[in-house]
Protein backbone atom coordinates (compact mmCIF):
# COMPACT_ATOMS: atom_id res chain seq x y z
CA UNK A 1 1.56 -3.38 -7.09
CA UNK A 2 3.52 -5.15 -4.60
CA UNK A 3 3.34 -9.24 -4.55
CA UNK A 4 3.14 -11.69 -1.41
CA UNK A 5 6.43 -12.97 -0.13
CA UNK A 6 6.04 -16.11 -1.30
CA UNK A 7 4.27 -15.25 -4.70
CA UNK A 8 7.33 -12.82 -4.94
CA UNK A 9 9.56 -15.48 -4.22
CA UNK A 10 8.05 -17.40 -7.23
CA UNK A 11 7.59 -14.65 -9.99
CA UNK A 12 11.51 -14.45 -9.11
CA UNK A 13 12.22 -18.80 -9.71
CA UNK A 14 10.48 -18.18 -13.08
CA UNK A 15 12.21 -15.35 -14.32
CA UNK A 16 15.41 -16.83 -13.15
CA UNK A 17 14.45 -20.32 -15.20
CA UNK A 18 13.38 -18.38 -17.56
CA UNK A 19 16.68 -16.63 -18.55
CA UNK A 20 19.00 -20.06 -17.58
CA UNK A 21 16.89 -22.09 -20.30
CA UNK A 22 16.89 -19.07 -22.45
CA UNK A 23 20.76 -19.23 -22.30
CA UNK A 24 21.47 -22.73 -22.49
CA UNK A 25 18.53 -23.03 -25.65
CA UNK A 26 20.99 -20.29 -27.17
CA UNK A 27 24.03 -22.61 -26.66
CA UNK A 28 22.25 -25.61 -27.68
CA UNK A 29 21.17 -23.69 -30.99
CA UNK A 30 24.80 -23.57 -32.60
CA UNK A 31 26.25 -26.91 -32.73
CA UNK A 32 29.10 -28.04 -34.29
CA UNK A 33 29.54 -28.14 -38.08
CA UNK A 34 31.64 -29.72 -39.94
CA UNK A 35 33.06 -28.05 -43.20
CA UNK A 36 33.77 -29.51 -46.98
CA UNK A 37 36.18 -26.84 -48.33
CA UNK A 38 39.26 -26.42 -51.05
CA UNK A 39 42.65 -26.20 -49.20
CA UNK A 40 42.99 -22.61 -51.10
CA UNK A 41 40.03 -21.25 -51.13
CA UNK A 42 40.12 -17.65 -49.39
CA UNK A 43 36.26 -17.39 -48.86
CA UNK A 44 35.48 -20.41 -47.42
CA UNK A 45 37.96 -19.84 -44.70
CA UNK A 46 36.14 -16.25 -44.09
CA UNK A 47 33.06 -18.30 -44.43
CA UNK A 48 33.99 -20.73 -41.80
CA UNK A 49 35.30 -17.72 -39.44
CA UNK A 50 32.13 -16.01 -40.02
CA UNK A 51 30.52 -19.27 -38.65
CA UNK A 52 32.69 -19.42 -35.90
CA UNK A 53 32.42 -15.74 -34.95
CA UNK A 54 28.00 -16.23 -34.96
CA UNK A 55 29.23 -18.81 -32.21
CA UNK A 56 29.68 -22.66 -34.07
CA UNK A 57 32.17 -24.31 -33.27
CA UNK A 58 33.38 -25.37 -36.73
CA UNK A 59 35.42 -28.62 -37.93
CA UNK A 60 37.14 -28.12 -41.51
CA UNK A 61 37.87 -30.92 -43.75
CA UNK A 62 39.79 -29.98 -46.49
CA UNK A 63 39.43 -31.55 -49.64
CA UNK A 64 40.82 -31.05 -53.57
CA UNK A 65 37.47 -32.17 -55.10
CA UNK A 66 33.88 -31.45 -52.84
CA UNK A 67 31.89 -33.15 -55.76
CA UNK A 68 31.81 -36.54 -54.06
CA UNK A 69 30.53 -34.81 -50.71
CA UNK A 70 27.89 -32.36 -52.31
CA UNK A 71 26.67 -35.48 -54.09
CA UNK A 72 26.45 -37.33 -50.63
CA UNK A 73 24.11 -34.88 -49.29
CA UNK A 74 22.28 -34.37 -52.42
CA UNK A 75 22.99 -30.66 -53.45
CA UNK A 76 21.60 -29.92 -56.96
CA UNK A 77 23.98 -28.86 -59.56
CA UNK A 78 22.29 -25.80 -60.10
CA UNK A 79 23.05 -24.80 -56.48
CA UNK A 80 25.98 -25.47 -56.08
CA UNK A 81 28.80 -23.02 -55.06
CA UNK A 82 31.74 -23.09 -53.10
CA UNK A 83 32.01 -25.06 -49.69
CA UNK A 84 29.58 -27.06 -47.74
CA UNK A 85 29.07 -26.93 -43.83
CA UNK A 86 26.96 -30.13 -42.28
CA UNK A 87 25.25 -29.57 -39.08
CA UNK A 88 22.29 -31.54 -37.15
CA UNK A 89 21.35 -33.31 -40.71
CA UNK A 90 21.22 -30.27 -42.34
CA UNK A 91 23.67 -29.22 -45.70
CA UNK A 92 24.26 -25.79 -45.71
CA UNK A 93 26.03 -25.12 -49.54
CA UNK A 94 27.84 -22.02 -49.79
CA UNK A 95 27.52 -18.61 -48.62
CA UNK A 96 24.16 -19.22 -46.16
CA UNK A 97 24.66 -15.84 -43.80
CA UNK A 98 24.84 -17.84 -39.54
CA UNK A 99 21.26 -16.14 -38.84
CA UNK A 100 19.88 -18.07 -41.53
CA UNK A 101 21.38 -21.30 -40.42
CA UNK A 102 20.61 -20.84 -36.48
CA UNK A 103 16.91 -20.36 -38.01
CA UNK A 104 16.55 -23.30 -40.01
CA UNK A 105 18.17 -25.44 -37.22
CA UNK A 106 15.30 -23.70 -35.17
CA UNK A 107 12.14 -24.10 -37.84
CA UNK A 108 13.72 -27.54 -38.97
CA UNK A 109 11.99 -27.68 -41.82
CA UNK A 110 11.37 -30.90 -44.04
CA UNK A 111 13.86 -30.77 -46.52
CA UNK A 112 17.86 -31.56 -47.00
CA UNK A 113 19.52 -28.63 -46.88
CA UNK A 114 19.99 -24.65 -47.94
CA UNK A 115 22.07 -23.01 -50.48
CA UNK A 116 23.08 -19.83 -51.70
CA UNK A 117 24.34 -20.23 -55.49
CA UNK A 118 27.19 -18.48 -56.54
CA UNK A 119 29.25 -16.10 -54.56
CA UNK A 120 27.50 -13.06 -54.03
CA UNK A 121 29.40 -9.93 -53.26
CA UNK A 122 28.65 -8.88 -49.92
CA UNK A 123 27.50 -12.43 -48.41
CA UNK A 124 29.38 -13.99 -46.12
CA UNK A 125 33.03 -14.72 -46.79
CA UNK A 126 32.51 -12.38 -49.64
CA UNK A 127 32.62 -9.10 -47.90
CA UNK A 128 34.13 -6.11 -49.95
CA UNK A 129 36.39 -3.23 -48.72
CA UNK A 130 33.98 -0.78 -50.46
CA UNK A 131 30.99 -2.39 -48.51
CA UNK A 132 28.87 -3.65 -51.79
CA UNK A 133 26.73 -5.94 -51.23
CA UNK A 134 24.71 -7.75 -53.68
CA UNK A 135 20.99 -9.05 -53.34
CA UNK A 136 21.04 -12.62 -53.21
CA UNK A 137 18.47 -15.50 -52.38
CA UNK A 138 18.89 -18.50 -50.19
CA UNK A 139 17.27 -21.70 -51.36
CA UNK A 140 15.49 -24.98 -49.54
CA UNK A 141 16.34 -28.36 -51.12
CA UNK A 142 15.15 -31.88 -51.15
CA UNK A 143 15.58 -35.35 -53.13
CA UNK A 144 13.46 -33.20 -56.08
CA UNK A 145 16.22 -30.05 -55.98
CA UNK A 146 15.44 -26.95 -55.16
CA UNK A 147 12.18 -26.43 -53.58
CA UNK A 148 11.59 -23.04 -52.37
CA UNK A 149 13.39 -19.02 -51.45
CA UNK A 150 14.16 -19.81 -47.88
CA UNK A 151 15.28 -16.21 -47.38
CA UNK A 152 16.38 -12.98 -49.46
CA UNK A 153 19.12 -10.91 -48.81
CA UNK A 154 19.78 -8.00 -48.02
């Protein structure tokens, strides 16, 4: 079915809209992040390129001790790992896989932050030569500690 010229002409505008806020929603989506790392760890610099690579433009502060600023942002001991990226008021502790993190900026759900305790073979920053990857859960915190599986991987 062929449109009108001018109802043609207008199908085309919204399409075109369409795709240009599409496309600037996607840029808006990864802002930058700041990062809480050791000045030796390995992982947290794959961590951070993995970050950059999944299109944030990442900030690292290197630091000897990250206690003071997991404290700051209220990550539970229990859930605590390795480094900690900050981004639009959300803590991000550890491993937590870019897709995850452009989702919960998305969803922005009601509580503090995410973490992924430990250091999971196969997450990311933790990738293996042999390809292993280990199952691994991502948690939702608040002021109470951790409150829920935000995701499960892989």
């Amino acid at each position: 079915m062929r449109l009108p010229g001018k109802l043609r002409a207008a199908a085309a505008l919204f399409l075109f809209s369409s795709t240009v806020a599409a496309c600037t929603y996607g840029a808006a989506a990864a802002p930058e992040m700041t990062v809480y790392a050791t000045p030796t760890c390995g992982c947290c610099k794959a961590w951070v390129e993995h970050m950059r690579e999944s299109g944030f433009s990442v900030q690292v502060v290197y630091q000897d001790d990250l206690s003071a600023v997991k404290a700051q942002h209220k990550v539970p001991e229990e859930l605590r790992s390795c480094h900690l990226g900050v981004v639009d008021g959300y803590a991000f502790e550890g491993h937590v896989p870019a897709d995850v993190v452009k989702r919960a900026l998305l969803e922005r759900p009601a509580v503090l932050g995410f973490a992924v305790p430990g250091m999971p073979v196969g997450s990311p920053g933790m990738e293996m030569p042999s390809g292993e990857v280990q199952s691994y859960e991502v948690y939702s915190y608040d002021e109470a500690g951790p409150r829920a599986v935000y995701d499960i991987r892989p």
